[in-house]
Protein backbone atom coordinates (compact mmCIF):
# COMPACT_ATOMS: atom_id res chain seq x y z
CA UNK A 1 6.61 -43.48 -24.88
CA UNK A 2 8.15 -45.66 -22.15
CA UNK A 3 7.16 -49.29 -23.14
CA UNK A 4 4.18 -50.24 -20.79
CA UNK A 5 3.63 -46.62 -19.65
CA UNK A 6 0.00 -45.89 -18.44
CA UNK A 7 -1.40 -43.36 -20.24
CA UNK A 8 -4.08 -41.81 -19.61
CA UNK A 9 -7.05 -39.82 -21.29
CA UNK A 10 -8.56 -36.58 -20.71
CA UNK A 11 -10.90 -34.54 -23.08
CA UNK A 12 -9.22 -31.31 -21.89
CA UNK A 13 -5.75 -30.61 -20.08
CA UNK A 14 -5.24 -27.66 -18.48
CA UNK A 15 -1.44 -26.65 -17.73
CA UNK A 16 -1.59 -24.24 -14.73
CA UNK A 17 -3.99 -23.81 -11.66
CA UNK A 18 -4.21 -20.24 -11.47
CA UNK A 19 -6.86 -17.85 -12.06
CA UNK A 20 -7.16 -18.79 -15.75
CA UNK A 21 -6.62 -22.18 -15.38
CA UNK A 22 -8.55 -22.92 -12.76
CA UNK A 23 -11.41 -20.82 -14.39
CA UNK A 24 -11.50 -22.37 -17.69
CA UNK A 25 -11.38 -25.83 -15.95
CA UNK A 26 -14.81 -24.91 -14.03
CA UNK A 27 -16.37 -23.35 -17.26
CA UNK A 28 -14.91 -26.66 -19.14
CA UNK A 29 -16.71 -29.24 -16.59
CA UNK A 30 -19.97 -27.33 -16.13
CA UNK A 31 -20.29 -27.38 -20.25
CA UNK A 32 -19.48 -31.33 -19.43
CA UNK A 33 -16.52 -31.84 -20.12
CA UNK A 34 -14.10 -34.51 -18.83
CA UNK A 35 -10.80 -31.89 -16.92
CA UNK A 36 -7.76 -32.82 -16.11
CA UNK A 37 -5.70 -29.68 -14.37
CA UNK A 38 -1.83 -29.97 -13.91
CA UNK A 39 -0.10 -27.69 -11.60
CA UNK A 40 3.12 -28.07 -10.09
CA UNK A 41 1.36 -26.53 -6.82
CA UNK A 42 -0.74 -29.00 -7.12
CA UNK A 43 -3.30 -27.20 -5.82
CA UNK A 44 -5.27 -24.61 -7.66
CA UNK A 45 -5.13 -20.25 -7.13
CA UNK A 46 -1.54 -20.26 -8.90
CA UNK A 47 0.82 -16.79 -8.70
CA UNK A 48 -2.45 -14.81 -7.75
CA UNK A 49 -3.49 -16.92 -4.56
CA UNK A 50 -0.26 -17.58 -3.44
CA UNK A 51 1.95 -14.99 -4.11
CA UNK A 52 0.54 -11.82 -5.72
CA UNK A 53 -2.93 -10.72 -5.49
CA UNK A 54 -4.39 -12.26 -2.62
CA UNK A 55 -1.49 -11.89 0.17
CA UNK A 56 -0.25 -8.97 -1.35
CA UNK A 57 -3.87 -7.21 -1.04
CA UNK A 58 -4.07 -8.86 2.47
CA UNK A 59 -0.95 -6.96 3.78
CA UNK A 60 -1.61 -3.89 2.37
CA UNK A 61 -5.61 -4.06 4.23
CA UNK A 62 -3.32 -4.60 6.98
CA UNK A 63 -1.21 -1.17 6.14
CA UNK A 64 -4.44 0.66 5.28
CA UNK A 65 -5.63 0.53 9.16
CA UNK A 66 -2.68 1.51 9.92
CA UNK A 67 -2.90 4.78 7.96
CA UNK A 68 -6.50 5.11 8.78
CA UNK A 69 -5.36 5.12 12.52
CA UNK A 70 -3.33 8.11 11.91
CA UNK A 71 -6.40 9.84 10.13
CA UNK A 72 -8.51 9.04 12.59
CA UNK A 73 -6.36 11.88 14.70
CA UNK A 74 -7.88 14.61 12.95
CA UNK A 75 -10.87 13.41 14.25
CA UNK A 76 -10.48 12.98 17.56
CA UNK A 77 -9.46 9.65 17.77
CA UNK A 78 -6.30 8.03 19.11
CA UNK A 79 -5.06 4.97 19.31
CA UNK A 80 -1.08 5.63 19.86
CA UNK A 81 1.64 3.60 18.00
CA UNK A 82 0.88 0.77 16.88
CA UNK A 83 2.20 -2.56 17.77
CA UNK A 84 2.82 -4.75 14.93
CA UNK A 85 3.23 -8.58 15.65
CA UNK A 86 5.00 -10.24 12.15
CA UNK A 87 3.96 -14.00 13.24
CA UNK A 88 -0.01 -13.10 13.92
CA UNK A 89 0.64 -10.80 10.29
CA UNK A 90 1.94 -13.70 8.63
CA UNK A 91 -0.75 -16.26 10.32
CA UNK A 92 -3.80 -13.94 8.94
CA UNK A 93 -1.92 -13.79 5.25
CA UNK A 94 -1.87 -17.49 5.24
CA UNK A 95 -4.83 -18.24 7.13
CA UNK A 96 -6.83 -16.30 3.98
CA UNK A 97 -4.45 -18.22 1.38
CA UNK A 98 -5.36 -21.64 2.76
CA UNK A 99 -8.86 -20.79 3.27
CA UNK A 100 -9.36 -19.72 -0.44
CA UNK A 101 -6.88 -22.81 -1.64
CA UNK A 102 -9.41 -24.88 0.11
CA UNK A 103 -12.38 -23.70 -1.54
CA UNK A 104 -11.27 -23.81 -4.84
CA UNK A 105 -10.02 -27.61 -4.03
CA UNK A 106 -13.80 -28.22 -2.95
CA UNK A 107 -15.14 -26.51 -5.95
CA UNK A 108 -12.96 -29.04 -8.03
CA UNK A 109 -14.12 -32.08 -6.57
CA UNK A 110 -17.26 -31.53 -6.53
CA UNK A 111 -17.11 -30.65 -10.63
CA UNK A 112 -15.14 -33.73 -11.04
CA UNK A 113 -12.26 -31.93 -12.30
CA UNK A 114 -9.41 -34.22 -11.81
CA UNK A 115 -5.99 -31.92 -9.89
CA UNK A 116 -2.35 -33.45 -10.58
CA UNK A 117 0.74 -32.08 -8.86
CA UNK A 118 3.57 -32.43 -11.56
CA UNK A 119 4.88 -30.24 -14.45
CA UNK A 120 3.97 -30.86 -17.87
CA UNK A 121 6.15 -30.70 -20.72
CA UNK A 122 4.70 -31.46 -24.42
CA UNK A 123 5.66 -34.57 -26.46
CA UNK A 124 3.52 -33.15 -29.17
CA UNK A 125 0.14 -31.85 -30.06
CA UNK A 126 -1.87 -34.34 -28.03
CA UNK A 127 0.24 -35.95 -25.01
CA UNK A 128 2.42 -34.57 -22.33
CA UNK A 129 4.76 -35.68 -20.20
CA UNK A 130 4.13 -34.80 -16.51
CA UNK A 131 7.14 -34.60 -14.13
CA UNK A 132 6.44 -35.03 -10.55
CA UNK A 133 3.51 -37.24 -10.62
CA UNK A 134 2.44 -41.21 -10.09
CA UNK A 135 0.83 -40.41 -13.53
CA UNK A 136 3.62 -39.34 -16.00
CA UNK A 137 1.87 -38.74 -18.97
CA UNK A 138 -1.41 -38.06 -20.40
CA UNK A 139 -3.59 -37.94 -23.95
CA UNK A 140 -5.63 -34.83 -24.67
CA UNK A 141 -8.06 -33.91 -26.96
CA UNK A 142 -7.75 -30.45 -25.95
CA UNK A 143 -5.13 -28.53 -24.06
CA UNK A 144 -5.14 -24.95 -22.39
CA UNK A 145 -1.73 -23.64 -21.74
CA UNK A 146 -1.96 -21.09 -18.77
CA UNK A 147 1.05 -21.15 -17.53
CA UNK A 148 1.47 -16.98 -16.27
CA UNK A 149 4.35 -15.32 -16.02
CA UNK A 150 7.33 -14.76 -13.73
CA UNK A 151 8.98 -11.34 -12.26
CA UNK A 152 11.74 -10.16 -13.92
CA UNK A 153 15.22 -9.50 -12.60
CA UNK A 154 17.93 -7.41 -12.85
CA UNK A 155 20.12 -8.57 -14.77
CA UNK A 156 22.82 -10.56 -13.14
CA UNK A 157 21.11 -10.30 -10.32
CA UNK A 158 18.94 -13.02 -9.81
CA UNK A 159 17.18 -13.23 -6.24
CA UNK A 160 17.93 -16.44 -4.01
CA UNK A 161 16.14 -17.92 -1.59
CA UNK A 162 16.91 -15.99 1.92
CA UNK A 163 18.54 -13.29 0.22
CA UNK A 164 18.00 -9.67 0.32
CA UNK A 165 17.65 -9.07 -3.57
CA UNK A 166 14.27 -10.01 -3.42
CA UNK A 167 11.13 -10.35 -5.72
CA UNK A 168 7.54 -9.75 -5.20
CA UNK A 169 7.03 -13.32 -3.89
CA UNK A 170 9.99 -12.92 -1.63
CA UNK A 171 8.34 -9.00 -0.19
CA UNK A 172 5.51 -11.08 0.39
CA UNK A 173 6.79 -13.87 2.79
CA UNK A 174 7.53 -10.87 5.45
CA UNK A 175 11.09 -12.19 6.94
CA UNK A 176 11.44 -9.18 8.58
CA UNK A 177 10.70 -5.38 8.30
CA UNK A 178 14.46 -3.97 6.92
CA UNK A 179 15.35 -0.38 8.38
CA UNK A 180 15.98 1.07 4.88
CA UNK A 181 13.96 -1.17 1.81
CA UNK A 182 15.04 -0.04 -1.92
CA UNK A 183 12.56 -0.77 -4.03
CA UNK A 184 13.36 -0.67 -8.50
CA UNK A 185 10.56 -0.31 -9.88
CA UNK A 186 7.94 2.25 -9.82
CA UNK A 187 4.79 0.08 -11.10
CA UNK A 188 1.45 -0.89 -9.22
CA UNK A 189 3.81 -3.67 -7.57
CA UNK A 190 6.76 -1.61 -6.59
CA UNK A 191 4.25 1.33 -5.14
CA UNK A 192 1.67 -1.02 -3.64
CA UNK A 193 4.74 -3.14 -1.93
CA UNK A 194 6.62 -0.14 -0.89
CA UNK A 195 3.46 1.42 0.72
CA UNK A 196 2.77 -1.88 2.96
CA UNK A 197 6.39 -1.76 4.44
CA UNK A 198 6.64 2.14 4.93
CA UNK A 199 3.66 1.27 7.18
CA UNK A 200 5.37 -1.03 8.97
CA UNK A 201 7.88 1.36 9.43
CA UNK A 202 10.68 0.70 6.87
CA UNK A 203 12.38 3.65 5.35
CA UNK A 204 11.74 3.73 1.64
CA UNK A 205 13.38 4.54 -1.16
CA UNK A 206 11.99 4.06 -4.87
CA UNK A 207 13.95 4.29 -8.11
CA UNK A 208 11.49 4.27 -11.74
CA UNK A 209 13.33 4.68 -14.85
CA UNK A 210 10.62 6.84 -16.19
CA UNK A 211 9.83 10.44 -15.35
CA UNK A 212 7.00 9.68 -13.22
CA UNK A 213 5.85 6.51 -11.23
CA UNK A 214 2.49 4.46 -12.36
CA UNK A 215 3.15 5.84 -16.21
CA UNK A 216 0.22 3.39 -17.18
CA UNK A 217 -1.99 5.72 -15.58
CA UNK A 218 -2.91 8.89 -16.23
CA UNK A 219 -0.91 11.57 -14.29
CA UNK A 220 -4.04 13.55 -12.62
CA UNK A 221 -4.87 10.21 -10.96
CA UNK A 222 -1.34 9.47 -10.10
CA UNK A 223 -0.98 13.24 -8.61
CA UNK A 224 -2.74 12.25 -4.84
CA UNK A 225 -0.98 8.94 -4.77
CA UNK A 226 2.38 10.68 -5.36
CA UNK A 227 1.68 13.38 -2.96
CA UNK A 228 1.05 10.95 -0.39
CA UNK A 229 3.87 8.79 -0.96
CA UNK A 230 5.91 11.54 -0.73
CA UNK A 231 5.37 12.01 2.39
CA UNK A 232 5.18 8.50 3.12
CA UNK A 233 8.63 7.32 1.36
CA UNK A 234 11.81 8.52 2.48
CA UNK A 235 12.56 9.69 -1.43
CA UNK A 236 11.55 8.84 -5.10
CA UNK A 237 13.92 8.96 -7.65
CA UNK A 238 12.36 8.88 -10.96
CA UNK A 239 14.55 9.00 -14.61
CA UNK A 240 16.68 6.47 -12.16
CA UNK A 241 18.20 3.06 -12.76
CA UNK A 242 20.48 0.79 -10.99
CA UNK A 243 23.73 0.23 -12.82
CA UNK A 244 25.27 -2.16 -10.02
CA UNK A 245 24.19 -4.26 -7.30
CA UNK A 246 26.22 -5.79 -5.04
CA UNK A 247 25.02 -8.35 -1.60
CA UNK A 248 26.89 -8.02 1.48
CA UNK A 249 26.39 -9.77 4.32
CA UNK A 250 24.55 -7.21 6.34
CA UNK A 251 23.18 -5.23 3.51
CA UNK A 252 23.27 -4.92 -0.36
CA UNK A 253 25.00 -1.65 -1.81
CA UNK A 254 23.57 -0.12 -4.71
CA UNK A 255 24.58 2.35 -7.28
CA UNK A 256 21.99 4.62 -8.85
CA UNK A 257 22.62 6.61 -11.62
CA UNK A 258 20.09 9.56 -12.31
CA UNK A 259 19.93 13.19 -14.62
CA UNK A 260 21.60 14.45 -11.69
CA UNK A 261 24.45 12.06 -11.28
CA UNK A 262 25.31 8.41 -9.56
CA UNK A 263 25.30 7.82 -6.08
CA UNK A 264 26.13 4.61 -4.04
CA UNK A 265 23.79 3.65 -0.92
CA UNK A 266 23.64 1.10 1.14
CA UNK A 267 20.06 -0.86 1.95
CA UNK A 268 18.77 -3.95 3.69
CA UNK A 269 17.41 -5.31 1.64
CA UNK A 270 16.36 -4.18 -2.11
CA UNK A 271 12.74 -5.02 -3.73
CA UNK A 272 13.10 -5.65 -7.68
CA UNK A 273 9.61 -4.84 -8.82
CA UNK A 274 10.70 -4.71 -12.88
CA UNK A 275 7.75 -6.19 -14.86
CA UNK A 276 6.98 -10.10 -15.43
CA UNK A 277 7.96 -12.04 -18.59
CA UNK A 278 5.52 -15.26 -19.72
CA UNK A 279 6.37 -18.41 -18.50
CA UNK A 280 6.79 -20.01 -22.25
CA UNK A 281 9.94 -21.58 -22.22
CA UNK A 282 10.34 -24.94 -21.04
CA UNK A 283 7.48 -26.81 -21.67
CA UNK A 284 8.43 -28.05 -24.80
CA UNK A 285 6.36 -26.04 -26.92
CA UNK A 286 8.57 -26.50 -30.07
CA UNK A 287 7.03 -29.94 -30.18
CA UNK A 288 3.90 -28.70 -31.10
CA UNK A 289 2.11 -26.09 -33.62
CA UNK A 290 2.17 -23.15 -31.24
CA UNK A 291 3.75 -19.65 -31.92
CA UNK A 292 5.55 -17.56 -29.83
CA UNK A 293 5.85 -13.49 -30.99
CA UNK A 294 9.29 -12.12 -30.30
CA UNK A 295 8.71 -10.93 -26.51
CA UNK A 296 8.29 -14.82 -25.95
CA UNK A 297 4.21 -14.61 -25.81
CA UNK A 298 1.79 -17.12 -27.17
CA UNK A 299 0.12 -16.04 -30.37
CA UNK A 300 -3.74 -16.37 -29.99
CA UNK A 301 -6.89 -15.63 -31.61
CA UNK A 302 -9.78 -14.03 -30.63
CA UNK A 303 -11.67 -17.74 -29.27
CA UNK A 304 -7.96 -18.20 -27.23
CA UNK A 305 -7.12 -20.85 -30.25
CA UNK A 306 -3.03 -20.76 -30.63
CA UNK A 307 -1.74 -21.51 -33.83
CA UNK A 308 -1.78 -25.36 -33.41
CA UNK A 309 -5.50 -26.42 -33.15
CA UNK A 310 -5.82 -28.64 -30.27
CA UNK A 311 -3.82 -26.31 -27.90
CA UNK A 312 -5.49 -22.67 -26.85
CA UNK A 313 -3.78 -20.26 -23.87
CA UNK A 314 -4.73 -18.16 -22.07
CA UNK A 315 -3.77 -15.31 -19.18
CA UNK A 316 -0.37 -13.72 -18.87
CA UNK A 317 1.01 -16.03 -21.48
CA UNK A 318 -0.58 -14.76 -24.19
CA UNK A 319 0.55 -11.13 -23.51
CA UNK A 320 -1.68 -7.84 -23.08
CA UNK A 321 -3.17 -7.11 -19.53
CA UNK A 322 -1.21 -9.19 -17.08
CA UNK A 323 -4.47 -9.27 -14.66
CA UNK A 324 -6.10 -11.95 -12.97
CA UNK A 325 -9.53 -11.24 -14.18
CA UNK A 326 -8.78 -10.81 -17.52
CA UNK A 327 -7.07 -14.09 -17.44
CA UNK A 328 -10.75 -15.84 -15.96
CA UNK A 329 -12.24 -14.17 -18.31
CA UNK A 330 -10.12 -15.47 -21.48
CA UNK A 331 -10.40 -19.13 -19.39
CA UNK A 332 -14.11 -19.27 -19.61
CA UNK A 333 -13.90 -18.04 -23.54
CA UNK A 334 -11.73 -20.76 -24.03
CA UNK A 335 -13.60 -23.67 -22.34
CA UNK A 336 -16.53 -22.51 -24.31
CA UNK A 337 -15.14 -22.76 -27.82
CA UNK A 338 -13.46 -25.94 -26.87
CA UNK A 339 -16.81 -27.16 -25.98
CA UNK A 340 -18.42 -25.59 -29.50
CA UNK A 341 -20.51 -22.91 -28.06
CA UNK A 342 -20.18 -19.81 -30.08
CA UNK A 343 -17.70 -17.37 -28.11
CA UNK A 344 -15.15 -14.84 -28.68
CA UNK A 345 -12.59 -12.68 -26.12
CA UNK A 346 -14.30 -9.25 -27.32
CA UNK A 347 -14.30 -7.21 -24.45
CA UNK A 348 -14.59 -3.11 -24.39
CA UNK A 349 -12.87 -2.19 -21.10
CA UNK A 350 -10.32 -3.87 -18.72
CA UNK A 351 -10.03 -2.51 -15.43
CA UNK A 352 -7.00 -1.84 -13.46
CA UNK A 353 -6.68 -1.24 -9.78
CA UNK A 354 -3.92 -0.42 -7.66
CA UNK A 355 -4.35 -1.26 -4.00
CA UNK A 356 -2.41 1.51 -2.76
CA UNK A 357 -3.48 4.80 -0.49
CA UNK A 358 -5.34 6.60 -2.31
CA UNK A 359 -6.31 3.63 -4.77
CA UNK A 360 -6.34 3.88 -8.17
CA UNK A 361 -8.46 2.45 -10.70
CA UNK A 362 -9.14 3.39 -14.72
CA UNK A 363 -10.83 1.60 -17.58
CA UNK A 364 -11.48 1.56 -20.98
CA UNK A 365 -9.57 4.63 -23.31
CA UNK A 366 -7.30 6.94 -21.14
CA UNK A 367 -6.60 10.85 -21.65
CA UNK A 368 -3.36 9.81 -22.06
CA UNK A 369 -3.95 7.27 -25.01
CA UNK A 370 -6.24 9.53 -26.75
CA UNK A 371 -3.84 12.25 -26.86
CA UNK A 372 -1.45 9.99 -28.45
CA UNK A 373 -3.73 8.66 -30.51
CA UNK A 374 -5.13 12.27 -32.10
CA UNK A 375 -8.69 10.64 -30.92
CA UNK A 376 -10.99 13.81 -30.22
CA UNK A 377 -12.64 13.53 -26.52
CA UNK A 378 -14.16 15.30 -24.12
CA UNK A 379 -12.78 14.66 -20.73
CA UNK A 380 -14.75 16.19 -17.24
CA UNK A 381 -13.70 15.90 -13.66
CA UNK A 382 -15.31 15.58 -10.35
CA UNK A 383 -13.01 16.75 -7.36
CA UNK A 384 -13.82 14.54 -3.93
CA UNK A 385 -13.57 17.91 -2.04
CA UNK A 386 -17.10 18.63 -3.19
CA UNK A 387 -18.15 15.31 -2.54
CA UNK A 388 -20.18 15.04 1.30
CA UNK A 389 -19.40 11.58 2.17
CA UNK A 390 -15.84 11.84 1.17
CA UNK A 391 -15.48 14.94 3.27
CA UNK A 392 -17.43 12.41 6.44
CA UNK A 393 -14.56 10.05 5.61
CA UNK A 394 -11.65 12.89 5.41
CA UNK A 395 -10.59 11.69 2.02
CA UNK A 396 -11.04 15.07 -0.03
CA UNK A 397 -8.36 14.40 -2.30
CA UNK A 398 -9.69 11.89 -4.52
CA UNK A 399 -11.29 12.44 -7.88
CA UNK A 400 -13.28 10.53 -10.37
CA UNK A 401 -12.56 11.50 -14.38
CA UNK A 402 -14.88 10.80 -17.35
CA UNK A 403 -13.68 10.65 -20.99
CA UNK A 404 -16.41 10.61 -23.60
CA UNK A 405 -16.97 10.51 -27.11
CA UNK A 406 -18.16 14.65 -28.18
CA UNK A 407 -20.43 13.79 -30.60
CA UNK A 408 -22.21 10.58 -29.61
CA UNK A 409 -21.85 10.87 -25.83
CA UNK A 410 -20.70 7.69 -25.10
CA UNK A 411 -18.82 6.95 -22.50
CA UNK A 412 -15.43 5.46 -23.34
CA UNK A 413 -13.28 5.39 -20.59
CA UNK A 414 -12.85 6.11 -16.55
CA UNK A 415 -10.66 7.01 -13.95
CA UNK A 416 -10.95 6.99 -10.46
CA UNK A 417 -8.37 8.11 -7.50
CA UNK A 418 -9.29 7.69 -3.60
CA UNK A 419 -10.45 5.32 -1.37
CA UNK A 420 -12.05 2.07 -2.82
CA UNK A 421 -11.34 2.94 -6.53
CA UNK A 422 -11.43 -0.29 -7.25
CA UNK A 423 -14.83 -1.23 -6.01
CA UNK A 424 -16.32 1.83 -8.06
CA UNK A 425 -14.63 1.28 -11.20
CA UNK A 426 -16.95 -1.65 -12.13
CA UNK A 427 -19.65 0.95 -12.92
CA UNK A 428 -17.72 2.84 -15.76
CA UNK A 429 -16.45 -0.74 -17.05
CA UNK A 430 -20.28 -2.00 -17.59
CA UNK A 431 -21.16 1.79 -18.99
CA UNK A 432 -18.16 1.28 -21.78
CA UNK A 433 -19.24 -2.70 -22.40
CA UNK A 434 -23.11 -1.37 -22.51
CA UNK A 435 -22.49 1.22 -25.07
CA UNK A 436 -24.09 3.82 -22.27
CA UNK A 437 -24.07 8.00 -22.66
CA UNK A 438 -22.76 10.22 -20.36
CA UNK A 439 -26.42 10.93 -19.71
CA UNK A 440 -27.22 7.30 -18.52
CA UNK A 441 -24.88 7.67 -15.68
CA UNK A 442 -26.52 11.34 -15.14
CA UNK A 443 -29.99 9.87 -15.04
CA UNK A 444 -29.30 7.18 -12.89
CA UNK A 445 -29.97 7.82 -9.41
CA UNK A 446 -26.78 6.94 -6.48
CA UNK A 447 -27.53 6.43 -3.09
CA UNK A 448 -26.50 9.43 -1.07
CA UNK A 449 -24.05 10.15 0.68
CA UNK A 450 -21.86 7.72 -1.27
CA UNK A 451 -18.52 8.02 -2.88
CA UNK A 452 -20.77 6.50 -5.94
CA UNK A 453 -22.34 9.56 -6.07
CA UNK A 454 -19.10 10.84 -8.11
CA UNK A 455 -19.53 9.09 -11.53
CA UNK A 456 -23.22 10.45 -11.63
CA UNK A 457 -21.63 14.03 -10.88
CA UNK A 458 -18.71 14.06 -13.14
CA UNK A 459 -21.59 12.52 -15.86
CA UNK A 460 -23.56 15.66 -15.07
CA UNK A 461 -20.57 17.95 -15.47
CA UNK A 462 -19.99 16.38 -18.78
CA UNK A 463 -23.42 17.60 -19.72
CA UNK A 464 -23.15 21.19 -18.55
CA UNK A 465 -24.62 20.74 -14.77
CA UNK A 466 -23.39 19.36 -11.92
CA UNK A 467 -25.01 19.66 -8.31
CA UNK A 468 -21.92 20.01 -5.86
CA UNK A 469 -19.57 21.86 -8.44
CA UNK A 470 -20.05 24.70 -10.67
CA UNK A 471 -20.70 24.93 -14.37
CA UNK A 472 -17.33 24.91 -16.41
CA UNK A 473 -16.49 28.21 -18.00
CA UNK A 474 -17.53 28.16 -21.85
């Protein structure tokens, strides 16, 4: 300590305004307690708000009409090309971020939690330093690291402001729509990212290492999505890595090695869409108690407590699902056992959504895992082609999957593929937390016509009898 440094006190710190963060904080302050939040933003929404889930989902609403223009052919509707204006693009993408950013500012102040632009670094289990800030260092009682993660880069290859190796956060600031886009990685980010521009008109080209793209997912949901990006991308090369990289003035050339051989291309710009790795490092955690596991990620137990007992973390940190709600979720767990209420992260299902067209969402146990797993299920499908409001929409190629428990019936996990996946995917998530059968979703009644309709169907074809499809073959 500096001599005649202010110091000053704070029940809880929270390192890192994002989801988590900012979550925990509100949960913290309504359970009265005294927050203090430091972000280097210094402004709370972190990664999430301003670059990854809300822009990203912003552009690709943007790509969506787009693609819903060129539907709306087959039904006697045409609009003609479509004119797309980058500045009023990027005015609506930040006119939502700064709109949001605002209301979570309000929702701060009026909780009392205290907001401090600066970067903190630990001095030991109870004071950090902050960097950046007309208050440089503080005394907690409690700390909450939730500090997220970074995307990864090739390596050697690290992206630079303005250049055209480029990470999600630089896809998302729209410089410019390149003629040919390369994009490595064939995740939710590299497939959600790489839909948005081939909408805008770029010609693109994704490389996965594995054999298929999305291999989180099961491959009958990935099936439409692939089918349609097919058509959409210019070509898909999975069991494909990039073994050199090199940026040129007016383009970056890249060599690609495959099963069937190397071949070296030229692109305008390339979209590194690898995975993200925790942001750990640097914030003097070896001053403290904490644990890190070998991948870098913050040991935690089931109340968010790290190994040092004043300090808990939370969200992409700690490992697992790197997903905004499951990092609010783990935030407001946290607060709560900080405060003494009796609490514990025990949750059944986590869903996952990707924003592309068709979406895709799942929850709970997968076909996929089970198989690996030797677990015995019972899996049923419901095709959209049967369904009568997805035929009214002209989106017969979705599906919605059920896998169940044979003996006891209970639902434990779902998939969904088509439009708004990820607004129907909530319904199998509460089913798996609620302990529900396959005949609670049968004998609850869906509004009709609604894509909705779908999980009571494929709950009734798990049964023996659905409406709008026929009996399975015994």
């Amino acid at each position: 300590m500096v001599m005649g440094e202010y110091t000053q006190e704070t029940e809880l710190l929270v390192i890192g305004g994002g989801p988590g963060g900012y979550a925990a904080a509100f949960r913290a302050a309504d359970l009265g307690l005294e927050v203090t939040v430091v972000d280097q933003e210094g402004r709370l929404g972190g990664v999430c708000l301003f670059r990854g889930c809300i822009p990203s989902k912003t552009l690709l609403h943007v790509a969506e009409l787009v693609q819903e223009a060129k539907r709306a052919e087959a039904m006697g509707v045409s609009f003609g090309p479509p004119h797309l204006d980058l500045g009023k693009i990027r005015q609506w993408k930040n006119q939502v971020v700064d709109r949001l950013a605002k209301g979570l500012m309000d929702l701060s102040r009026s909780r009392g939690v205290q907001v401090i632009k600066g970067r903190a670094e630990f001095e030991d289990s109870h004071h950090v330093r902050v960097q950046g800030s007309d208050i440089s260092r503080f005394k907690f009682k409690h700390a909450i690291i939730a500090t997220g993660s970074r995307a990864m880069m090739l390596p050697g290859h690290e992206s630079k402001k303005g250049g055209r190796v480029m990470n999600s956060t630089g896809a998302l600031a729209l410089a410019d729509i390149p003629e040919r886009l390369l994009v490595v990685g064939g995740g939710y980010v590299g497939v959600e990212l790489g839909s948005f521009y081939a909408s805008m008109g770029s010609r693109v080209t994704v490389v996965e290492g594995n054999d298929r793209l999305m291999a989180g997912a099961d491959a009958d949901l990935v099936q439409p999505l692939v089918r349609h990006l097919s058509d959409l991308f210019e070509a898909i090369h999975t069991r494909t890595r990039v073994s050199a990289l090199v940026e040129l003035e007016d383009g970056v050339e890249v060599t690609l090695e495959g099963a069937g051989g190397g071949s070296n291309q030229v692109f305008d710009r390339v979209l590194v869409a690898i995975g993200r790795s925790p942001n750990s490092g640097s914030i003097g955690i070896d001053r403290t108690g904490v644990t890190l596991d070998e991948r870098g990620f913050i040991t935690v137990d089931e109340r968010l407590r790290t190994s040092d007992p004043s300090i808990f973390a939370i969200g992409d940190v700690v490992g697992g699902a790197m997903l905004a709600h499951k990092a609010m979720h783990e935030g407001k767990v946290a607060a709560e056992a900080i405060a003494g209420q009796p609490t514990a992260f025990d949750v059944q299902a986590i869903p996952a959504v990707v924003y592309t067209d068709p979406q895709i969402a799942w929850c709970g146990l997968t076909e996929e895992e089970a198989r690996s797993r030797s677990r015995p299920v019972k899996v049923t499908r419901f095709p959209w082609s049967a369904s009568g409001r997805a035929a009214s929409l002209g989106l017969a190629r979705g599906m919605t999957k059920l896998i169940v428990d044979p003996e006891s019936q209970r639902v434990l996990g779902m998939g969904i593929v088509g439009r708004d996946a990820g607004e129907l995917i909530s319904e199998g998530v509460l089913a798996i937390e609620m302990g529900a059968l396959a005949q609670d979703l049968a004998m609850t009644i869906h509004p009709h016509p609604t894509l909705s309709e779908s999980e009571e169907e494929v709950a009734e074809a798990f049964l023996g009898s659905s409406t709008h499809i026929l009996p399975a073959k015994k």
